[in-house]
Protein backbone atom coordinates (compact mmCIF):
# COMPACT_ATOMS: atom_id res chain seq x y z
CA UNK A 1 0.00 0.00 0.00
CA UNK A 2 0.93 3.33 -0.30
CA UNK A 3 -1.08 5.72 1.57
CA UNK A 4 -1.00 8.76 3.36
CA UNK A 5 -1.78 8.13 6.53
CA UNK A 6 -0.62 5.04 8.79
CA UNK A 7 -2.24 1.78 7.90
CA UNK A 8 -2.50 -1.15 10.41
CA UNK A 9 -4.28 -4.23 11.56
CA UNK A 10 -3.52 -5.98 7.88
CA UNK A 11 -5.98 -8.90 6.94
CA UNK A 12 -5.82 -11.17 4.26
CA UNK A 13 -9.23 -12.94 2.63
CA UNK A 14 -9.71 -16.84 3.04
CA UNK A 15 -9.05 -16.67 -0.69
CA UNK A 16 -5.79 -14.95 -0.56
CA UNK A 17 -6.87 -12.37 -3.17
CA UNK A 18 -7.63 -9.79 -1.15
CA UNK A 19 -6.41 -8.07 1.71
CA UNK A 20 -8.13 -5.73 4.15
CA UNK A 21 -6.94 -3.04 6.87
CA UNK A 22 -7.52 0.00 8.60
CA UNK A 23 -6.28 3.71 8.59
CA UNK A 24 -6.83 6.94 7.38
CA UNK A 25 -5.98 9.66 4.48
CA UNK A 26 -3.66 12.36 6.73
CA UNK A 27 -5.45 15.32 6.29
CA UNK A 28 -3.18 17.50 8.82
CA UNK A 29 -6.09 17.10 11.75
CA UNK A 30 -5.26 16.28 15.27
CA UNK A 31 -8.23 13.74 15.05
CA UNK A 32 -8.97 11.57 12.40
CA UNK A 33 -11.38 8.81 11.74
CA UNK A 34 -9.73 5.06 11.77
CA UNK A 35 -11.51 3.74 8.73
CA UNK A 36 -11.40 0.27 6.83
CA UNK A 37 -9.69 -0.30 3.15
CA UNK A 38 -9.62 -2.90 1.25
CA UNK A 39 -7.18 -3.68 -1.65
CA UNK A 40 -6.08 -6.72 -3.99
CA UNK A 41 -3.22 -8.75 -2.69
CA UNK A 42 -0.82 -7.06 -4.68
CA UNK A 43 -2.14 -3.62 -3.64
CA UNK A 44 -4.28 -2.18 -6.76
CA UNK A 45 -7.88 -0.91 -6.44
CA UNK A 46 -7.24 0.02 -3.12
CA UNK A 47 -10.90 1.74 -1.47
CA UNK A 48 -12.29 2.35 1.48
CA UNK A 49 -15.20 0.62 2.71
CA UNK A 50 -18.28 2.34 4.73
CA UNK A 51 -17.86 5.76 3.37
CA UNK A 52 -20.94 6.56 4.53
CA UNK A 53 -19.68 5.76 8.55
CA UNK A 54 -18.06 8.54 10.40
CA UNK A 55 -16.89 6.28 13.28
CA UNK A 56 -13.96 4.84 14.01
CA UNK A 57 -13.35 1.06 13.32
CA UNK A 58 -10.98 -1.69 14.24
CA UNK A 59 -10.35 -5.14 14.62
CA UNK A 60 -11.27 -6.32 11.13
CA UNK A 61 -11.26 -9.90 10.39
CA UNK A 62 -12.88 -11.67 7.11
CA UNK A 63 -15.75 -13.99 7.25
CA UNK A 64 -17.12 -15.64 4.40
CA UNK A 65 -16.74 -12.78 1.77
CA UNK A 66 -17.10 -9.96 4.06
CA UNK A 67 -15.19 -8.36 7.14
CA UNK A 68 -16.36 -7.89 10.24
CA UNK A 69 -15.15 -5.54 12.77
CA UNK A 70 -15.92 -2.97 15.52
CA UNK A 71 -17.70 0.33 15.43
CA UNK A 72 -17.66 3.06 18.53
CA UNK A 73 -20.34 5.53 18.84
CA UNK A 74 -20.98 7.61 22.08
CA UNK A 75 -19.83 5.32 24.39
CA UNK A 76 -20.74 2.01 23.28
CA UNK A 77 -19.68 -0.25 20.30
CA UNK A 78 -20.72 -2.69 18.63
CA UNK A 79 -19.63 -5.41 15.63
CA UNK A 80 -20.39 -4.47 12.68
CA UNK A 81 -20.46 -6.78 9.00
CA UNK A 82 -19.13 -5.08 5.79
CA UNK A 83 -19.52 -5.70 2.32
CA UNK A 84 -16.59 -5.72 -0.20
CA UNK A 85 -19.22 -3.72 -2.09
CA UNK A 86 -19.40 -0.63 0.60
CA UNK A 87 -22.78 -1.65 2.31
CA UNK A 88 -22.86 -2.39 6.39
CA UNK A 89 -25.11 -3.35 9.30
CA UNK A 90 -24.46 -3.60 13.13
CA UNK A 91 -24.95 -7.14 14.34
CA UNK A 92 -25.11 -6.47 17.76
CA UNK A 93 -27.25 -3.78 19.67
CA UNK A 94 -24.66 -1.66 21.88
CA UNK A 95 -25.69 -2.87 25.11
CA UNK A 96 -21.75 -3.55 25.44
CA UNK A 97 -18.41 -1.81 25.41
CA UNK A 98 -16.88 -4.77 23.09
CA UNK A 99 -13.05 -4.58 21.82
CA UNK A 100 -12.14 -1.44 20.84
CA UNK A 101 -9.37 0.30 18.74
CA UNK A 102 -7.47 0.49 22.46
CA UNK A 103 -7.70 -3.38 22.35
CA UNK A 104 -5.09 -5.79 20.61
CA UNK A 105 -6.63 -7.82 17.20
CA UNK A 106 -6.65 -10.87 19.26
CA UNK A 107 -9.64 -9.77 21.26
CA UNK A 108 -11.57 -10.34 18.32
CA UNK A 109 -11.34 -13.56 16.60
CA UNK A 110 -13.51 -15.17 13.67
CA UNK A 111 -14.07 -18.88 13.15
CA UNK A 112 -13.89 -21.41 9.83
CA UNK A 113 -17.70 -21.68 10.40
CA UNK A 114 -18.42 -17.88 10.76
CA UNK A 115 -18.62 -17.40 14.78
CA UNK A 116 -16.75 -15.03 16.89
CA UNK A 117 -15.29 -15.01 19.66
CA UNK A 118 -14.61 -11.20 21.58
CA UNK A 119 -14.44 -9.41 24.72
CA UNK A 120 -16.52 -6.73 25.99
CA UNK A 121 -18.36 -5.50 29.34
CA UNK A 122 -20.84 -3.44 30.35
CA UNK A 123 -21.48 -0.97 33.02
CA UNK A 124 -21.78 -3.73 35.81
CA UNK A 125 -20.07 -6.88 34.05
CA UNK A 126 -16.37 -6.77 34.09
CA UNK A 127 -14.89 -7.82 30.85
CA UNK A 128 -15.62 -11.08 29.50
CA UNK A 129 -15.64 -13.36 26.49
CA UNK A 130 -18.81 -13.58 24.05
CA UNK A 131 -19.32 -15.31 21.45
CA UNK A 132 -21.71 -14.58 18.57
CA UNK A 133 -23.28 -16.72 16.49
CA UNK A 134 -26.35 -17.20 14.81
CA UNK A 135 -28.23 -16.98 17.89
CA UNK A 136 -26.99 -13.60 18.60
CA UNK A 137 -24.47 -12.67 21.51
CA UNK A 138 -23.47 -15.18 23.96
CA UNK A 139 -21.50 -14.89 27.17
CA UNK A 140 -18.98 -18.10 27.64
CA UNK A 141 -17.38 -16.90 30.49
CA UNK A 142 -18.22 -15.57 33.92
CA UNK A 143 -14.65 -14.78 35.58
CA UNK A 144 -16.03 -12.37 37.75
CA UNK A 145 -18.71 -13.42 39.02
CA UNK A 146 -17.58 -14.48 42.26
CA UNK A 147 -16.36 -11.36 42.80
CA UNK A 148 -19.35 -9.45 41.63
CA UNK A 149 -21.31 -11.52 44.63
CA UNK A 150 -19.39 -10.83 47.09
CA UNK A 151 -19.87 -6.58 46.32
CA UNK A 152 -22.54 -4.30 46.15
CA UNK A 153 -21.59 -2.61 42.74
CA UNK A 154 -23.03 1.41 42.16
CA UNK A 155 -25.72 1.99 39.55
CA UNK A 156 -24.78 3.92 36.60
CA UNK A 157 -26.84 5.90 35.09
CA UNK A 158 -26.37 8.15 31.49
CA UNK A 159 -26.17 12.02 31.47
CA UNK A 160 -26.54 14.27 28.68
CA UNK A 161 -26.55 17.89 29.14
CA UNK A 162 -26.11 20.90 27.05
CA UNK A 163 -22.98 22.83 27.15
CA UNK A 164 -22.17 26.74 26.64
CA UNK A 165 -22.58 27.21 23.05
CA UNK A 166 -25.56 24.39 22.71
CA UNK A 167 -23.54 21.42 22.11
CA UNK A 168 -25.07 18.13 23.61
CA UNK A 169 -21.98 16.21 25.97
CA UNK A 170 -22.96 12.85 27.27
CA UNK A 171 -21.93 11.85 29.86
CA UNK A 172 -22.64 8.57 33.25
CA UNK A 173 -22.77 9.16 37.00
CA UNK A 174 -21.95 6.15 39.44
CA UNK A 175 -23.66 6.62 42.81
CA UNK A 176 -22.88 5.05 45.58
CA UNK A 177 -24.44 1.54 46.16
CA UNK A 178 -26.45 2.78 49.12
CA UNK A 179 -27.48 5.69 47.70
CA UNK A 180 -30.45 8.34 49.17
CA UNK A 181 -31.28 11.01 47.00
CA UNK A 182 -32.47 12.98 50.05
CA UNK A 183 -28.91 13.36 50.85
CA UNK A 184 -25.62 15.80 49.70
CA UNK A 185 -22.85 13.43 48.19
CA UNK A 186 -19.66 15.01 47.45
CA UNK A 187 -18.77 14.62 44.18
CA UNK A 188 -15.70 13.11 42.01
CA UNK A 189 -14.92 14.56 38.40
CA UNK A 190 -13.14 11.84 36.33
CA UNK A 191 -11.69 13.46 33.26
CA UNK A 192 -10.73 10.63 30.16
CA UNK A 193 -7.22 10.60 28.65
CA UNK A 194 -6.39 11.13 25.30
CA UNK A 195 -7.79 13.48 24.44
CA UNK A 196 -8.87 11.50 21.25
CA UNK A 197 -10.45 8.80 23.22
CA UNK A 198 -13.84 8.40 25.10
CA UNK A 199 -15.78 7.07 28.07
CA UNK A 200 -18.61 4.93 27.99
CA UNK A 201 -20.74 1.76 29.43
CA UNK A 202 -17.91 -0.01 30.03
CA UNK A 203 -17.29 -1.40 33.80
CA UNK A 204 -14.43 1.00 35.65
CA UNK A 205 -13.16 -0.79 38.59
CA UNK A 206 -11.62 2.60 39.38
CA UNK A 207 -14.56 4.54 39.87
CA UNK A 208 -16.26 1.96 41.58
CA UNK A 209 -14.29 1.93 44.50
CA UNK A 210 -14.86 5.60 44.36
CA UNK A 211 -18.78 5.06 44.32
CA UNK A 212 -18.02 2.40 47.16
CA UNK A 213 -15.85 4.94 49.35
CA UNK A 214 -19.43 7.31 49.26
CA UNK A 215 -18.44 9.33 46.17
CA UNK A 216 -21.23 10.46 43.39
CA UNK A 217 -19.00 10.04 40.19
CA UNK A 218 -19.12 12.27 36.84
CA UNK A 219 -17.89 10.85 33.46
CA UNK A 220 -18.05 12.60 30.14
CA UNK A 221 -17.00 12.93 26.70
CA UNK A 222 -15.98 16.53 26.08
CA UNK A 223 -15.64 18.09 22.89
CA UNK A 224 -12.34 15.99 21.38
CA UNK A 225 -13.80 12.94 22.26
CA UNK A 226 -13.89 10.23 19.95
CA UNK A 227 -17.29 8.31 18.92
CA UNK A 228 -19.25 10.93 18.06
CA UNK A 229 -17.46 11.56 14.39
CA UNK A 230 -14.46 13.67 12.83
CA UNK A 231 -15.83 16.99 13.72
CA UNK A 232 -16.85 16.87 17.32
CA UNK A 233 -13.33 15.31 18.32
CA UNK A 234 -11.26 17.94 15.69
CA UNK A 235 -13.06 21.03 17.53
CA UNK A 236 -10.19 20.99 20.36
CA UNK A 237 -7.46 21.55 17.62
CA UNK A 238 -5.34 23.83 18.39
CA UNK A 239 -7.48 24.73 21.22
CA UNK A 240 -6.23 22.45 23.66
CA UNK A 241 -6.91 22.50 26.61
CA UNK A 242 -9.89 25.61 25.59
CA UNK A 243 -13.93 25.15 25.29
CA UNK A 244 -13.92 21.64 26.73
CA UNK A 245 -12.99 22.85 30.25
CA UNK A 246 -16.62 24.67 29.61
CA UNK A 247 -17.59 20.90 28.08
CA UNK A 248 -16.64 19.56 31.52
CA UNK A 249 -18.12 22.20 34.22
CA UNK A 250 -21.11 22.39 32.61
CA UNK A 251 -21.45 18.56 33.71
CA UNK A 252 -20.32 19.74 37.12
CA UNK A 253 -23.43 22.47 37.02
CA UNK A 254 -25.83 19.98 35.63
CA UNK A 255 -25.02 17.35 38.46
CA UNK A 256 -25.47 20.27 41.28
CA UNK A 257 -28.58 21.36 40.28
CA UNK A 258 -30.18 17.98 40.81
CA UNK A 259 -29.94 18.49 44.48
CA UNK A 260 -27.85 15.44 45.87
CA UNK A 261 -24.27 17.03 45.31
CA UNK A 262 -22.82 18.94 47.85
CA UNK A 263 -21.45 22.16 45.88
CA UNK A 264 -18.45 22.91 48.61
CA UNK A 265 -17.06 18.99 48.04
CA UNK A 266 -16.60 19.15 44.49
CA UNK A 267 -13.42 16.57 43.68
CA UNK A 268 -11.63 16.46 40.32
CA UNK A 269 -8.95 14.05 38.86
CA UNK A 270 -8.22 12.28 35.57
CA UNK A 271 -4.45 10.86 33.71
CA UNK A 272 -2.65 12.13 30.50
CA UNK A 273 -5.57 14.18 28.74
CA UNK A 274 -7.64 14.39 31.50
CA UNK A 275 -4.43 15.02 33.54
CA UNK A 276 -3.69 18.38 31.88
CA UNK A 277 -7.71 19.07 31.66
CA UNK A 278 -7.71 18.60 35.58
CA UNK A 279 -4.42 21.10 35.56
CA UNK A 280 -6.05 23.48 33.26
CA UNK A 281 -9.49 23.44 35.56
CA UNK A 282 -7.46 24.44 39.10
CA UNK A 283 -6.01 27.53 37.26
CA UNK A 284 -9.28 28.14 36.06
CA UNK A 285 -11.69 28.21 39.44
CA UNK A 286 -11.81 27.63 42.96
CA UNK A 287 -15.07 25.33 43.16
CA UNK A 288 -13.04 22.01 43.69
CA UNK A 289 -12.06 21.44 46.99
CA UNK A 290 -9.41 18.89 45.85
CA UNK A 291 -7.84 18.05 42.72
CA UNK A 292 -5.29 14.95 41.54
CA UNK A 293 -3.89 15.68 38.57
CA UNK A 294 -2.31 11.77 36.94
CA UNK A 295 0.65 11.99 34.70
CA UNK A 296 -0.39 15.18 32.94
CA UNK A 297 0.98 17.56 30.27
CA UNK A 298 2.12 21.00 32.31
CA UNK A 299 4.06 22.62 29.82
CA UNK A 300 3.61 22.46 26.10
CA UNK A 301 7.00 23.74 25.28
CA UNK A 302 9.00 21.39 27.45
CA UNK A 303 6.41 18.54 26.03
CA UNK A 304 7.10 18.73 22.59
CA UNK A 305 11.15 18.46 22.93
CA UNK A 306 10.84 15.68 25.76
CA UNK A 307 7.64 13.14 25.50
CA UNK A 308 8.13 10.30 23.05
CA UNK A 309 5.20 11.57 20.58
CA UNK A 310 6.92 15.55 20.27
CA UNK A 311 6.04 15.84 16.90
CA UNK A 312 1.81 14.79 17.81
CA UNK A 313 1.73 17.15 20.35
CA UNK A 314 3.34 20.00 18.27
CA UNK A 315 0.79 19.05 15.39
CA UNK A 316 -2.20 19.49 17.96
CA UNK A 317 -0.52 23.03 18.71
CA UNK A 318 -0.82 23.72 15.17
CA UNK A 319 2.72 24.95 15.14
CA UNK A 320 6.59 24.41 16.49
CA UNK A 321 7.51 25.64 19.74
CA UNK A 322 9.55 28.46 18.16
CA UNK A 323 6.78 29.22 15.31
CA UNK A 324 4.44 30.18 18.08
CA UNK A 325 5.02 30.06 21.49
CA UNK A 326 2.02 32.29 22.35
CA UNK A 327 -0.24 29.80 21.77
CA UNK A 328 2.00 27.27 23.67
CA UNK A 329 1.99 29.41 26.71
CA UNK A 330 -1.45 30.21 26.72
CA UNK A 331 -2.54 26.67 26.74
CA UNK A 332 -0.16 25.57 29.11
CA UNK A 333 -1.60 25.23 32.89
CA UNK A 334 2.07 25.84 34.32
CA UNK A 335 1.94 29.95 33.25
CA UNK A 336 -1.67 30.29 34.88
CA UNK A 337 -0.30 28.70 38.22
CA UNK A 338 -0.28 32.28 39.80
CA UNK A 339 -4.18 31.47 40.18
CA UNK A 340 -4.02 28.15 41.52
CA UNK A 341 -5.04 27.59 45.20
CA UNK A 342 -7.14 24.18 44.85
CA UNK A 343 -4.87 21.76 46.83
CA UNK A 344 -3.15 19.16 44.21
CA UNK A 345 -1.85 16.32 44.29
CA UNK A 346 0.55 15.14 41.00
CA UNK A 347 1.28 11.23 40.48
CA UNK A 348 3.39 9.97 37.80
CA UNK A 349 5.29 6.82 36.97
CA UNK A 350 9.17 7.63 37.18
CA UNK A 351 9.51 5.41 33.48
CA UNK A 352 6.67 7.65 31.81
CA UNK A 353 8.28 8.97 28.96
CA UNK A 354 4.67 9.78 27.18
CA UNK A 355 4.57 12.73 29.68
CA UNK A 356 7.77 12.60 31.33
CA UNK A 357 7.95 13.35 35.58
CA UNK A 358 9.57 15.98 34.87
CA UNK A 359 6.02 17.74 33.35
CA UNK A 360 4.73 16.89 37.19
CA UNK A 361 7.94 18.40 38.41
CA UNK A 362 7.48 21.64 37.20
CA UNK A 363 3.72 21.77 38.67
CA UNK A 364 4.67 21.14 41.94
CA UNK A 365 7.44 23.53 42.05
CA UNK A 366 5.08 25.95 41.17
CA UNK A 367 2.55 25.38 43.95
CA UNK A 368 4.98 25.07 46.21
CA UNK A 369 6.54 28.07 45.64
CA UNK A 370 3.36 29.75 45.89
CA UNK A 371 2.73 27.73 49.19
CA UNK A 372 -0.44 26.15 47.77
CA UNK A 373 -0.69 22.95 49.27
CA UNK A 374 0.90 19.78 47.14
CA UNK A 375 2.62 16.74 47.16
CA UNK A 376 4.55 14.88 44.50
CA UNK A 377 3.71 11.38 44.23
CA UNK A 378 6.70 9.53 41.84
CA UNK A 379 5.44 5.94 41.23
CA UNK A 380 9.03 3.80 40.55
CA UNK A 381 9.49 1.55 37.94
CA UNK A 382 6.02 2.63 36.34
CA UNK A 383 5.10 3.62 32.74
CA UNK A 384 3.04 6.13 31.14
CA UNK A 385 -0.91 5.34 33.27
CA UNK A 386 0.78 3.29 36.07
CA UNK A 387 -0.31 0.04 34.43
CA UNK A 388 2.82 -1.82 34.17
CA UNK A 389 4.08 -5.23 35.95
CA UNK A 390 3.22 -3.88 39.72
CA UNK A 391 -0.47 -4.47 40.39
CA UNK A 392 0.19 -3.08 43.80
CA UNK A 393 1.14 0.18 42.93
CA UNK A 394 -2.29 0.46 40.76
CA UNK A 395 -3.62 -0.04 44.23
CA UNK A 396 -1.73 2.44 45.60
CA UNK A 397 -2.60 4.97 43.24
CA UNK A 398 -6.00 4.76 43.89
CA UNK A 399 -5.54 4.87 47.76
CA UNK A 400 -3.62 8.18 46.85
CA UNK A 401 -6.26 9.60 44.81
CA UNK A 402 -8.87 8.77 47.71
CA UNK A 403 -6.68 9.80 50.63
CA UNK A 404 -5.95 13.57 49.00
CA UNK A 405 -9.45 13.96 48.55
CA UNK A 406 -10.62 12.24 52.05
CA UNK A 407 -8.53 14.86 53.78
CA UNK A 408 -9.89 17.76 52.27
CA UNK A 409 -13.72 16.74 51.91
CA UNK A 410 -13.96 15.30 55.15
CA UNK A 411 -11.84 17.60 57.42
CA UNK A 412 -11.19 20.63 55.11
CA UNK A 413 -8.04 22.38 56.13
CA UNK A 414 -7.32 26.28 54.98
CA UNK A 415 -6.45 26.94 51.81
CA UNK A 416 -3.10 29.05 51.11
CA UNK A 417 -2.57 31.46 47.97
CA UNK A 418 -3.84 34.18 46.08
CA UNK A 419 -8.09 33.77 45.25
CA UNK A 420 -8.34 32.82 41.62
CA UNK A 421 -10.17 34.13 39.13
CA UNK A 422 -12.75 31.40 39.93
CA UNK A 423 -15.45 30.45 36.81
């Protein structure tokens, strides 16, 4: 093939005369659409299938004379057939968060007789394996279950709201699994990653234990999320962080006004993308009482020359450091942290070289020379999302996250440093 654009995930027919794959034109966007192509063996009449789709796709694997593969859309997704002739149909109904474009091919797997075997989970069902067939969807295994039994898991429930300039952002809340509506919850903020990524129906063992601990949870998918097509996740170029920290406390708003939050124990946290988002909200208002901000982006400049994707994050800038370092300041939390006094806590894996310690380092020099309360927590021996070899210190992550904001929702000491320029 010769493209422009990567192109993964290669798949060759039963036949061996064809061979199938995904990727995307570059068109110069921070955000584009994964798509699915299909060629001859020796590379002529390249197309792509599903023109008509503006959702990203991956996965593919052939059966019979089609492909089959996944599809996200706003927070689901769902298996999909295709066509060599451009038409498609979902085959399953997007009650699950099934293998995604995060998730290796092997989670998908196609039969000589046509079935499939994949993994997916929902809201309150851990990931497992289905397999679908000609009686629809089937569960085979049941892993969790034993665990499931032995915990009282918190309902989720979907949000959508309308942001500042009309936009619809959707959005779930976990509640605690004793849950009274008569009564004020204090309320967690869990920003996604990416930014070109999204949240949805899957389960979250993470926020679950914050639902368990007493903790109303908020998840979104600002503007730049993916699964709700090319446009809605290419609005943030170049305007990164910008309109989705509006994206995110209009959630926030939406959440108080039903009457169960209470507005002075407002918690916020999220990694990477939602990292710098949770950065970018603390120089932006005062309403959080605590924030934890997980292996984030602080300063653009120092960014581009030092993470292992430079030349990504200079493309989402729109520009080189040196071509205009306006714009790199001005969305870079670490030159607003003269209006940070939300205490904040900074946790990064010492081997994260997506965005490197030292991004966290210069955060927490800043607080602390401002005397805003901090603390620097350096996770050894841990990539980028503290998911490597050391199950333990995911544990101890979250016992961080919960401890930071335990100490100031619970027993709120004084805050130190300048009042910010709040909302």
């Amino acid at each position: 093939t010769r493209g422009n654009g990567p192109e993964l995930n290669p798949s060759v027919s039963p036949d061996g005369k064809l061979i199938a794959w995904t990727g995307f034109v570059d068109k110069g966007n921070a955000a584009h659409i994964t798509s699915l192509w299909v060629a001859n063996l020796d590379g002529t009449n390249a197309r792509r299938l599903a023109q008509g789709l503006d959702r990203n796709i991956s996965t593919p694997e052939w059966s019979g004379n089609g492909l089959i593969a996944v599809v996200e859309d706003g927070g689901t997704s769902a298996v999909y057939s295709f066509g060599i002739d451009g038409n498609y149909k979902a085959l399953t109904d997007g009650k699950l968060r099934l293998a995604t474009a995060y998730a290796n091919a092997e989670q998908l797997t196609v039969s000589r007789d046509g079935r499939m075997a994949i993994t997916g989970s929902s809201a309150a069902q851990p990931k497992e394996v289905f397999v679908l067939g000609p009686g629809g969807l089937k569960k085979l295994t049941d892993t969790n279950g034993s665990l499931l039994a032995a915990h009282s898991i918190g309902a989720v429930e979907e949000i959508k709201y309308k942001s500042f300039d009309g936009k619809m952002v959707q959005g779930w809340i976990i509640k605690p699994p004793s849950f009274d509506p008569s009564k004020k919850y204090p309320l967690i903020l869990d920003i996604h990653g990416g930014p070109y990524a999204m949240y949805g129906i899957e389960f979250n063992h993470q926020m679950q234990i914050y639902a368990a601990k007493g903790y109303v949870v908020l998840y979104t998918n600002p503007r730049g999320s993916t699964g709700y097509g090319e446009e809605f996740a290419n609005i943030i170029h170049g305007n990164y962080p910008g309109d989705d920290y509006q994206d995110l406390m209009a959630g926030v708003d939406a959440m108080v006004a039903r009457g169960y939050i209470d507005p002075k124990k407002l918690c916020v946290t999220g990694g990477s993308g939602g990292g710098i988002l949770t950065a970018w909200i603390v120089t932006k208002t005062d309403r959080f009482a605590a924030a934890v901000s997980q292996y984030p982006v602080i300063n653009w400049f120092t960014q581009a020359g030092a993470s292992d994707i430079g030349l990504t994050t200079a493309r989402w800038m729109k520009a080189l450091p040196w071509e205009n370092a306006k714009s790199y300041m001005d969305h870079s939390p670490l030159f607003f942290a003269d209006k940070v006094k939300t205490p904040t806590m900074l946790i990064t894996g010492e081997e994260d070289w997506r965005t490197p310690i030292a991004q966290s380092e210069e955060f927490y020099f800043a607080l602390k020379a401002r005397k805003v309360d901090t603390v620097l927590v350096r996770v050894p021996r841990e990539p980028h999302g503290i998911r490597g070899a050391f199950p333990s210190h995911r544990i101890a992550k979250v016992e961080h996250i919960l401890g930071w904001f335990e100490k100031y929702v619970t027993s709120p000491a004084p805050r130190s440093g300048p009042s910010s320029t709040g909302r």
